[in-house]
C-alpha atoms as a PDB file:
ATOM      1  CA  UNK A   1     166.434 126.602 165.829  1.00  0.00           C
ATOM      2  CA  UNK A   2     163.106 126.429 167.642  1.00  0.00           C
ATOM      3  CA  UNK A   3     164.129 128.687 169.906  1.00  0.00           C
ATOM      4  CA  UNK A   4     165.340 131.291 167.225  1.00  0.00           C
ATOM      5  CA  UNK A   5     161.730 130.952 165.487  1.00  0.00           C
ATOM      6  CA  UNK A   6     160.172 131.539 168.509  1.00  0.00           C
ATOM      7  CA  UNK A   7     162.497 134.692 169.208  1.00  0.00           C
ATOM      8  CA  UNK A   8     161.281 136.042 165.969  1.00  0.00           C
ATOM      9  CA  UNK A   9     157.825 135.011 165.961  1.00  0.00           C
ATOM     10  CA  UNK A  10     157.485 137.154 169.632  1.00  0.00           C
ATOM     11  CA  UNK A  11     159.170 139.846 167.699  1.00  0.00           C
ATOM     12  CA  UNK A  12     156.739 140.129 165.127  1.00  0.00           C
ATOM     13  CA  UNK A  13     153.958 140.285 167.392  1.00  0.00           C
ATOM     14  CA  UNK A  14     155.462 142.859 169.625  1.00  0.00           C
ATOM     15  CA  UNK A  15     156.087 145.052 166.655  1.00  0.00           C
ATOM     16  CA  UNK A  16     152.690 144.498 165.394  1.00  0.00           C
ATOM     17  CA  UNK A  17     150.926 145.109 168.860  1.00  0.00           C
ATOM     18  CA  UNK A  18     153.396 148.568 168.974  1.00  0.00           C
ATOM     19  CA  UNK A  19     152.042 149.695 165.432  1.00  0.00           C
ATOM     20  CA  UNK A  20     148.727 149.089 166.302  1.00  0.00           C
ATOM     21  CA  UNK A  21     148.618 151.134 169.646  1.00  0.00           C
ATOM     22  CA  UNK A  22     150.270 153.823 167.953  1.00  0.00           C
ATOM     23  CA  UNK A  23     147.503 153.730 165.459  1.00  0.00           C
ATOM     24  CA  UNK A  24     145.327 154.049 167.978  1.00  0.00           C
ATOM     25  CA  UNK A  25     146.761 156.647 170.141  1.00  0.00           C
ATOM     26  CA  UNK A  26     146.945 158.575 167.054  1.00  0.00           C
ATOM     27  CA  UNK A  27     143.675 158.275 166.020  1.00  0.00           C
ATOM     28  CA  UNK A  28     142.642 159.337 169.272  1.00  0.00           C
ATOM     29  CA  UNK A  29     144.864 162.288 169.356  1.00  0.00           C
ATOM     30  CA  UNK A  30     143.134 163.454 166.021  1.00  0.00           C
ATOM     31  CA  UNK A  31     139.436 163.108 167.448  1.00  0.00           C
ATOM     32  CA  UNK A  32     140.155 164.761 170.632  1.00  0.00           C
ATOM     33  CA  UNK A  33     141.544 168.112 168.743  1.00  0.00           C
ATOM     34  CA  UNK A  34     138.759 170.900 168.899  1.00  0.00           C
ATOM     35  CA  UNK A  35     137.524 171.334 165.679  1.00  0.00           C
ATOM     36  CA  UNK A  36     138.099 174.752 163.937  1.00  0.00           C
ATOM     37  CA  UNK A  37     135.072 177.362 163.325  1.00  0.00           C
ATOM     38  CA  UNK A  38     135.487 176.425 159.740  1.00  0.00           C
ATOM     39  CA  UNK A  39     134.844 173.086 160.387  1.00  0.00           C
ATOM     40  CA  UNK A  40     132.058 173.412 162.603  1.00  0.00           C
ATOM     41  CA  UNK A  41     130.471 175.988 160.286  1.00  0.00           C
ATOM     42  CA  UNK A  42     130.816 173.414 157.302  1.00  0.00           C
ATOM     43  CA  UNK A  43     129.882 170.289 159.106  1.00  0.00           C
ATOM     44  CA  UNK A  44     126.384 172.468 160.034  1.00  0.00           C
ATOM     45  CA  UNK A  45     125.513 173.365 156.706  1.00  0.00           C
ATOM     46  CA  UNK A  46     126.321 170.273 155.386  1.00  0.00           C
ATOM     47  CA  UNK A  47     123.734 168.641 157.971  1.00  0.00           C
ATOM     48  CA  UNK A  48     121.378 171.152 156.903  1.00  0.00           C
ATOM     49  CA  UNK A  49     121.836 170.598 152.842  1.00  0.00           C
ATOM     50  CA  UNK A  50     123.865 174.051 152.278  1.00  0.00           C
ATOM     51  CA  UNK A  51     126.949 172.906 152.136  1.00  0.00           C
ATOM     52  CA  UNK A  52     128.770 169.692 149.996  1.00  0.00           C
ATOM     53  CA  UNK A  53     132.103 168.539 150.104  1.00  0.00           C
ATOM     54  CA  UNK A  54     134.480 167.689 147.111  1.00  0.00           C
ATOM     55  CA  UNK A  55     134.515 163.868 147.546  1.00  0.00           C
ATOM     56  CA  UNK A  56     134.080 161.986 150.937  1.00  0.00           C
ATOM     57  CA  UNK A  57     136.303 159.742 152.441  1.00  0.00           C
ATOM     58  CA  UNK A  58     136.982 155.577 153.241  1.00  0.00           C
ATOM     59  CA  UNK A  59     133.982 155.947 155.797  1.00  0.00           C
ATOM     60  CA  UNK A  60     131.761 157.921 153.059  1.00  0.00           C
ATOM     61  CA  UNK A  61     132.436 160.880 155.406  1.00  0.00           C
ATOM     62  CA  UNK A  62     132.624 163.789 153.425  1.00  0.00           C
ATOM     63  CA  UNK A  63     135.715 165.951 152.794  1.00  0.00           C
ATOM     64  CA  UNK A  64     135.223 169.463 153.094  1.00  0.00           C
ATOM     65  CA  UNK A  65     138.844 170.870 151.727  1.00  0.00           C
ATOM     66  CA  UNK A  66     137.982 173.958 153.459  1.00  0.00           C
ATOM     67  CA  UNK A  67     141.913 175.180 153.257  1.00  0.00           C
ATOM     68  CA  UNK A  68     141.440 175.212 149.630  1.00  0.00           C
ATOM     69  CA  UNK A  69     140.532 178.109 147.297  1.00  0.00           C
ATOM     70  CA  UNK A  70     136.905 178.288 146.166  1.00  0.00           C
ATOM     71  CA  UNK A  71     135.764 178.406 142.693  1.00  0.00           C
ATOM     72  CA  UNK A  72     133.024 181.062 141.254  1.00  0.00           C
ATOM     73  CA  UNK A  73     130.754 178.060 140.227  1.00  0.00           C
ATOM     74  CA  UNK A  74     130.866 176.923 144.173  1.00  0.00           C
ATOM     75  CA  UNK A  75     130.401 180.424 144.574  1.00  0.00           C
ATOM     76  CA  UNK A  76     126.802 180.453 142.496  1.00  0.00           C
ATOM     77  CA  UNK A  77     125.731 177.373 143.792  1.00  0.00           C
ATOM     78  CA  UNK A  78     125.843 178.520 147.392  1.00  0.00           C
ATOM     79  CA  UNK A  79     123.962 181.911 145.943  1.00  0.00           C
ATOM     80  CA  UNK A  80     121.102 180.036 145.265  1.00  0.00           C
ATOM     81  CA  UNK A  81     120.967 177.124 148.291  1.00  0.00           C
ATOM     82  CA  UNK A  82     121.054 180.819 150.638  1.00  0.00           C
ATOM     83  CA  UNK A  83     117.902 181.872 148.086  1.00  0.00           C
ATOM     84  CA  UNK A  84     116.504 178.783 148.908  1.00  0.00           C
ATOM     85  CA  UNK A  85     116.384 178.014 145.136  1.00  0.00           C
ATOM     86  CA  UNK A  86     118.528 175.240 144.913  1.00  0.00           C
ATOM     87  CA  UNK A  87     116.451 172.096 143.636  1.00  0.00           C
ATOM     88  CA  UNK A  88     114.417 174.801 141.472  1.00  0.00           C
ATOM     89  CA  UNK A  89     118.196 175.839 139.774  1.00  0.00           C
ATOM     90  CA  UNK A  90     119.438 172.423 139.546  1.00  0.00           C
ATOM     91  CA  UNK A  91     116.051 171.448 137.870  1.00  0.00           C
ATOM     92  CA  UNK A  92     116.082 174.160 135.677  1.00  0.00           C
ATOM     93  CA  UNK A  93     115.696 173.680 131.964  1.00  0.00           C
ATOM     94  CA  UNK A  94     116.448 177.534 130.778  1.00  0.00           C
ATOM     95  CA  UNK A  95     119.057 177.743 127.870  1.00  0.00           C
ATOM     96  CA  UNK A  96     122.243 178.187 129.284  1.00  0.00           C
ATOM     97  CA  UNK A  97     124.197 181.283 127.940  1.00  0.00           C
ATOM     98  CA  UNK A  98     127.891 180.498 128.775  1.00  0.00           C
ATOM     99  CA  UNK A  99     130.064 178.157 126.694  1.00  0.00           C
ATOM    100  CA  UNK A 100     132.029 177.640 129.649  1.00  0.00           C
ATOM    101  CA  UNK A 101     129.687 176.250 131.786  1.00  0.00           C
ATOM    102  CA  UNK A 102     131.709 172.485 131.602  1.00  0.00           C
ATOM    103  CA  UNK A 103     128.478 170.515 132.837  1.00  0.00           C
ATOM    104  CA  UNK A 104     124.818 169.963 132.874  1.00  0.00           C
ATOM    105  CA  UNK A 105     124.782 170.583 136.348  1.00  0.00           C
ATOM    106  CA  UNK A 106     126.830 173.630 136.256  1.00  0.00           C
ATOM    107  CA  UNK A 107     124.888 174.710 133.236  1.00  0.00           C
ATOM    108  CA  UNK A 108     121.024 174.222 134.375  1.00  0.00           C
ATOM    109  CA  UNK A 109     122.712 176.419 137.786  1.00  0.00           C
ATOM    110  CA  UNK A 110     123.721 179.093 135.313  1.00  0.00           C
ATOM    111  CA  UNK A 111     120.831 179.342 133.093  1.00  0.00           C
ATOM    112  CA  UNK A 112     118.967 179.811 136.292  1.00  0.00           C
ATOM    113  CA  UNK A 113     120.752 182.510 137.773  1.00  0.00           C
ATOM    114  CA  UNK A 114     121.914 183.932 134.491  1.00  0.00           C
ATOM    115  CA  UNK A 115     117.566 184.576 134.005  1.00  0.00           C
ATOM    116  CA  UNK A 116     117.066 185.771 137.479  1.00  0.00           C
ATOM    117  CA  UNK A 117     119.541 188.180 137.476  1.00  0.00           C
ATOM    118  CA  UNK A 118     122.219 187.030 139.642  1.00  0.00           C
ATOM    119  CA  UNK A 119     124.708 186.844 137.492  1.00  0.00           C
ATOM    120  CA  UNK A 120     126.004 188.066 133.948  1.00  0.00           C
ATOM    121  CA  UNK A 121     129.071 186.054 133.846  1.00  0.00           C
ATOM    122  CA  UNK A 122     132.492 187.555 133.110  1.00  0.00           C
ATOM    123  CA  UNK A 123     131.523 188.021 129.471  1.00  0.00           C
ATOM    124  CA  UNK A 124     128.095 187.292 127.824  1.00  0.00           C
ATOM    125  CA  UNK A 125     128.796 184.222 126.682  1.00  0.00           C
ATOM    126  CA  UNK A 126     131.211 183.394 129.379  1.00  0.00           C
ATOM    127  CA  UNK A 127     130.954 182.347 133.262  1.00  0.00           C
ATOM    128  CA  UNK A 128     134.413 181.154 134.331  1.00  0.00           C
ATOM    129  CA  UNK A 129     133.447 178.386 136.606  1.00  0.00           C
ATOM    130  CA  UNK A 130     136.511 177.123 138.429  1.00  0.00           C
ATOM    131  CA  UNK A 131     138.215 180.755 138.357  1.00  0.00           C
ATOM    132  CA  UNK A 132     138.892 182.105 141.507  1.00  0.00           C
ATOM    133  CA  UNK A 133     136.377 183.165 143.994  1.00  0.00           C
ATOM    134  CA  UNK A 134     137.378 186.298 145.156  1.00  0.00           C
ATOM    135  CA  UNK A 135     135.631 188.211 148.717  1.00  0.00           C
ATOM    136  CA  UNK A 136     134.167 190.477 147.110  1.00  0.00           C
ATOM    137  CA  UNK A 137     132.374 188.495 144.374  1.00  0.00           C
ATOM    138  CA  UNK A 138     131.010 185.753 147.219  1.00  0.00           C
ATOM    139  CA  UNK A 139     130.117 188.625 150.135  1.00  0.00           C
ATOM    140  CA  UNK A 140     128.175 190.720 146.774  1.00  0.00           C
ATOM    141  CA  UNK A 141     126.110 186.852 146.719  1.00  0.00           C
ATOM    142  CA  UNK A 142     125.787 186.844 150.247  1.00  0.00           C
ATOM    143  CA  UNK A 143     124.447 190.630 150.607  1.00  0.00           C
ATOM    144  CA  UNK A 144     122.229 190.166 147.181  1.00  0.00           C
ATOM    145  CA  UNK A 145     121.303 186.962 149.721  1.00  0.00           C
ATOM    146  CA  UNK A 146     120.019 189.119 152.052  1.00  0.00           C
ATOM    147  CA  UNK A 147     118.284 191.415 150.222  1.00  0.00           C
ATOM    148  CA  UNK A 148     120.861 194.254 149.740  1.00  0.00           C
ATOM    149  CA  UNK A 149     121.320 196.110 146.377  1.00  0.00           C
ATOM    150  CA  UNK A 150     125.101 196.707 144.726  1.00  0.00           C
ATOM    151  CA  UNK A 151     125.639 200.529 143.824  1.00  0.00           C
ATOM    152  CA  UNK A 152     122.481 201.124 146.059  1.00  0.00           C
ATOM    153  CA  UNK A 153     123.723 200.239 149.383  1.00  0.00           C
ATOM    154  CA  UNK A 154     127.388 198.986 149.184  1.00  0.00           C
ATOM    155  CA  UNK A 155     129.537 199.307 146.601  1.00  0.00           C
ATOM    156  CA  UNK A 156     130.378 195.718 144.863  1.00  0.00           C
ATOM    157  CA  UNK A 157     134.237 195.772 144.897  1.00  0.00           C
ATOM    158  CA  UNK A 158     134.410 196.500 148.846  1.00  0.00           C
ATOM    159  CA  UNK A 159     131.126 194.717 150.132  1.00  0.00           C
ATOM    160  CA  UNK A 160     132.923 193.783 152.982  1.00  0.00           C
ATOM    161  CA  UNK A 161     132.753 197.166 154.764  1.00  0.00           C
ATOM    162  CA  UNK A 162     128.980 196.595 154.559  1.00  0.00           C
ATOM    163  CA  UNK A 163     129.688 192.623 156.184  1.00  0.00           C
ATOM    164  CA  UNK A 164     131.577 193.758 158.749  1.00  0.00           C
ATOM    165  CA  UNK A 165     129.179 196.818 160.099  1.00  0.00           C
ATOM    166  CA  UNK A 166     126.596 193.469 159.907  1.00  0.00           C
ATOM    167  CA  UNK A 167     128.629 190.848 161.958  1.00  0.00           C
ATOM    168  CA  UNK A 168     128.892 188.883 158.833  1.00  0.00           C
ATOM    169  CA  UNK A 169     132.887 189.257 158.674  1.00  0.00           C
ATOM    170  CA  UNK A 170     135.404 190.505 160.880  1.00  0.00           C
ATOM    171  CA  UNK A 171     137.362 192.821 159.015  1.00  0.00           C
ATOM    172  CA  UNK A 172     140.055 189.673 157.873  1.00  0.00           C
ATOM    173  CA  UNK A 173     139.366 191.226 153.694  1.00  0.00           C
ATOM    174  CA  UNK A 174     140.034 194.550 152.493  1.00  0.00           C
ATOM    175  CA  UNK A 175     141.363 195.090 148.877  1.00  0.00           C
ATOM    176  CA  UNK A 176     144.795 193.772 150.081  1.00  0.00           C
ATOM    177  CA  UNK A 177     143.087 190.669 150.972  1.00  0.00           C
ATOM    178  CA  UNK A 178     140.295 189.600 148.519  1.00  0.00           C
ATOM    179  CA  UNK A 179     140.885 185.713 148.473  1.00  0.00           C
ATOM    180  CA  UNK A 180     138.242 183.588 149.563  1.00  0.00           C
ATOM    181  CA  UNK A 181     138.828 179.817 151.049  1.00  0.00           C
ATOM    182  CA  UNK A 182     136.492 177.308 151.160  1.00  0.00           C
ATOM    183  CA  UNK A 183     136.423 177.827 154.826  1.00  0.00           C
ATOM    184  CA  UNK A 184     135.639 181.032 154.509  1.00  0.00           C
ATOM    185  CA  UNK A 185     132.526 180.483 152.375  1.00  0.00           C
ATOM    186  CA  UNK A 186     131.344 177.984 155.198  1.00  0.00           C
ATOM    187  CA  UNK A 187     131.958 180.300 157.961  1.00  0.00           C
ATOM    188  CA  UNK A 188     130.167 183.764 156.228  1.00  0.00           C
ATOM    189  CA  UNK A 189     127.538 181.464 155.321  1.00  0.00           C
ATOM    190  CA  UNK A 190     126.773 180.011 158.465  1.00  0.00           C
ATOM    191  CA  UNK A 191     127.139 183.842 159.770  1.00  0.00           C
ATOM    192  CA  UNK A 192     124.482 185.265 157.364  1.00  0.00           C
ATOM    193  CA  UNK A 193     121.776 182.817 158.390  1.00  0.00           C
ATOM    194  CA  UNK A 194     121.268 184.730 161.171  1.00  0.00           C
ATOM    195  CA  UNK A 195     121.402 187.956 160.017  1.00  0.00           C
ATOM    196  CA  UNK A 196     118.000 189.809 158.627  1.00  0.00           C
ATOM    197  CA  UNK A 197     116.539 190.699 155.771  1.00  0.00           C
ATOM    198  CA  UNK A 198     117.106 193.977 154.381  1.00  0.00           C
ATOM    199  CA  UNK A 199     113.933 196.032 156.206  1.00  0.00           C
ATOM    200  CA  UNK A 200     112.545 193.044 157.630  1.00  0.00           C
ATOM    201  CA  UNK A 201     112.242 191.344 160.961  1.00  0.00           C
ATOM    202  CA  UNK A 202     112.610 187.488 159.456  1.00  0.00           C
ATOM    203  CA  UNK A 203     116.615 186.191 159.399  1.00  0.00           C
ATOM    204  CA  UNK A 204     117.685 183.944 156.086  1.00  0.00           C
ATOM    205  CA  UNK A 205     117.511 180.944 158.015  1.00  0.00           C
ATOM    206  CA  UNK A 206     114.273 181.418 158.885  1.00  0.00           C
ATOM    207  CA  UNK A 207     113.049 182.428 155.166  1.00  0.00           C
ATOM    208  CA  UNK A 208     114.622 179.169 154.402  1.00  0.00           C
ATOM    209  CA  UNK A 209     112.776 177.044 157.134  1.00  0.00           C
ATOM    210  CA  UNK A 210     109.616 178.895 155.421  1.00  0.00           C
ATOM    211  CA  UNK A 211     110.480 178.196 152.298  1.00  0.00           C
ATOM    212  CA  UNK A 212     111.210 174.491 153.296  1.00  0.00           C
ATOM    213  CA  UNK A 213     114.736 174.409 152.104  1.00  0.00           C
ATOM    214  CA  UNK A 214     115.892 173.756 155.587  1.00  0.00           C
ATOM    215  CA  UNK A 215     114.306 171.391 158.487  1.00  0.00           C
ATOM    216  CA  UNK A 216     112.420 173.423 161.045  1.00  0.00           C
ATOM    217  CA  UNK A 217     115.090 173.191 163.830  1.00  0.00           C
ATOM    218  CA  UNK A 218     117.946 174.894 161.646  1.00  0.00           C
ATOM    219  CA  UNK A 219     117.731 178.197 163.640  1.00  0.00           C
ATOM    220  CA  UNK A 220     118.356 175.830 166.937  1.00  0.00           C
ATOM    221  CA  UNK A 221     121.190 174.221 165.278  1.00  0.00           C
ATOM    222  CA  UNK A 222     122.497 177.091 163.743  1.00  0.00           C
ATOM    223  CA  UNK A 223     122.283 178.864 166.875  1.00  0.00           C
ATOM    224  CA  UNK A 224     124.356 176.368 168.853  1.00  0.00           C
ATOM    225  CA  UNK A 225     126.911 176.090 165.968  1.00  0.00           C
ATOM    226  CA  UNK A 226     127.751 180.122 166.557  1.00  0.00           C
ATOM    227  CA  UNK A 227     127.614 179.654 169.908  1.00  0.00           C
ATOM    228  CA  UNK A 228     130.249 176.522 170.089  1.00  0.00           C
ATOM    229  CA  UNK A 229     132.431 178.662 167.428  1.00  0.00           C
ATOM    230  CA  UNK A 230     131.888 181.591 169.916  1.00  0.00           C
END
């Protein structure tokens, strides 16, 4: 009998010690595999305050869900952290116009950009916020980002003939292709900070290092995060 509890108590442990290293060796497995552009892009703009994920996880890490679909209000808000407007938008007390808008939050982001001019919504008095956010619709914020005007110098449904002849994209949308991930929005993003303004000299990052919406090293750091995505 003593011997059979003793048989069973080794067992146990063995098992236990077995689960555990596999743990291990799995944990290890996932921290040694190179992180994706996507990832690297978010994790960057996150560091900087451009970027948020949609919860965080049991280590208050946050979770980016970049294989996801992004939504037009994630959309807007990046719009106006690029414009370096972000805390001025989220403060804002304009009347919001959209019935839609689900949220203060959401709705003091509107109001703002519904006054500036950066949006008009998909009918006066509505915005659509967790509809689809389609290529077109983000690289149109990203361009407007950067100084360029729709109808003036790229044409709003096929911006991203203008963001490829700038670097910003690689030619992955086209009309056949006008879904945007939440990767994607990290990755263009972290591409247009580098890029200049329309006529100017200055790039968006540094505008936004001027504008003190960024810490003063973000063009190193942004730099080395486009040069480790290569």
């Amino acid at each position: 009998m003593l011997k059979s509890k003793y048989i069973r108590k080794s067992v146990a442990i063995l098992i236990a010690v077995v689960m555990l290293t596999s743990t291990l060796l799995a944990t290890t497995a996932v921290a040694n595999q190179p992180k994706s552009a996507e990832q690297i892009a978010a994790e960057t703009l996150f560091e900087l305050g451009l970027f948020r994920g949609t919860r965080v996880d049991a280590y208050d890490n946050p979770v980016f869900d970049l294989q996801f679909p992004a939504n037009r209000m994630q959309g807007m808000v990046m719009l106006v952290r690029l414009l370096g407007v972000y805390d001025e938008a989220r403060a804002s007390t304009i009347r919001c116009p959209f019935d839609d808008a689900g949220t203060q939050y959401n709705g003091a982001i509107l109001g703002f950009a519904q006054n500036r001019g950066l949006t008009t919504g998909v009918t006066p008095n509505t915005f659509d916020p967790t509809g689809a956010l389609t290529a077109a619709m983000y690289l149109t914020f990203v361009l407007r980002s950067l100084g360029y005007v729709a109808g003036e110098d790229f044409t709003w449904n096929a911006a991203w003939e203008l963001t490829d002849s700038l670097g910003i994209t690689d030619g992955k949308f086209d009309a056949a292709n006008n879904s945007m991930l939440r990767g994607d929005v990290a990755l263009i993003s972290l591409s247009a900070l580098v890029q200049t303004y329309k006529g100017s000299n200055q790039t968006l990052v540094e505008a936004l290092v001027e504008a003190g919406a960024v810490p003063e090293n973000a063009p190193e750091r942004v730099a080395a995060a486009l040069a480790a995505i290569g």
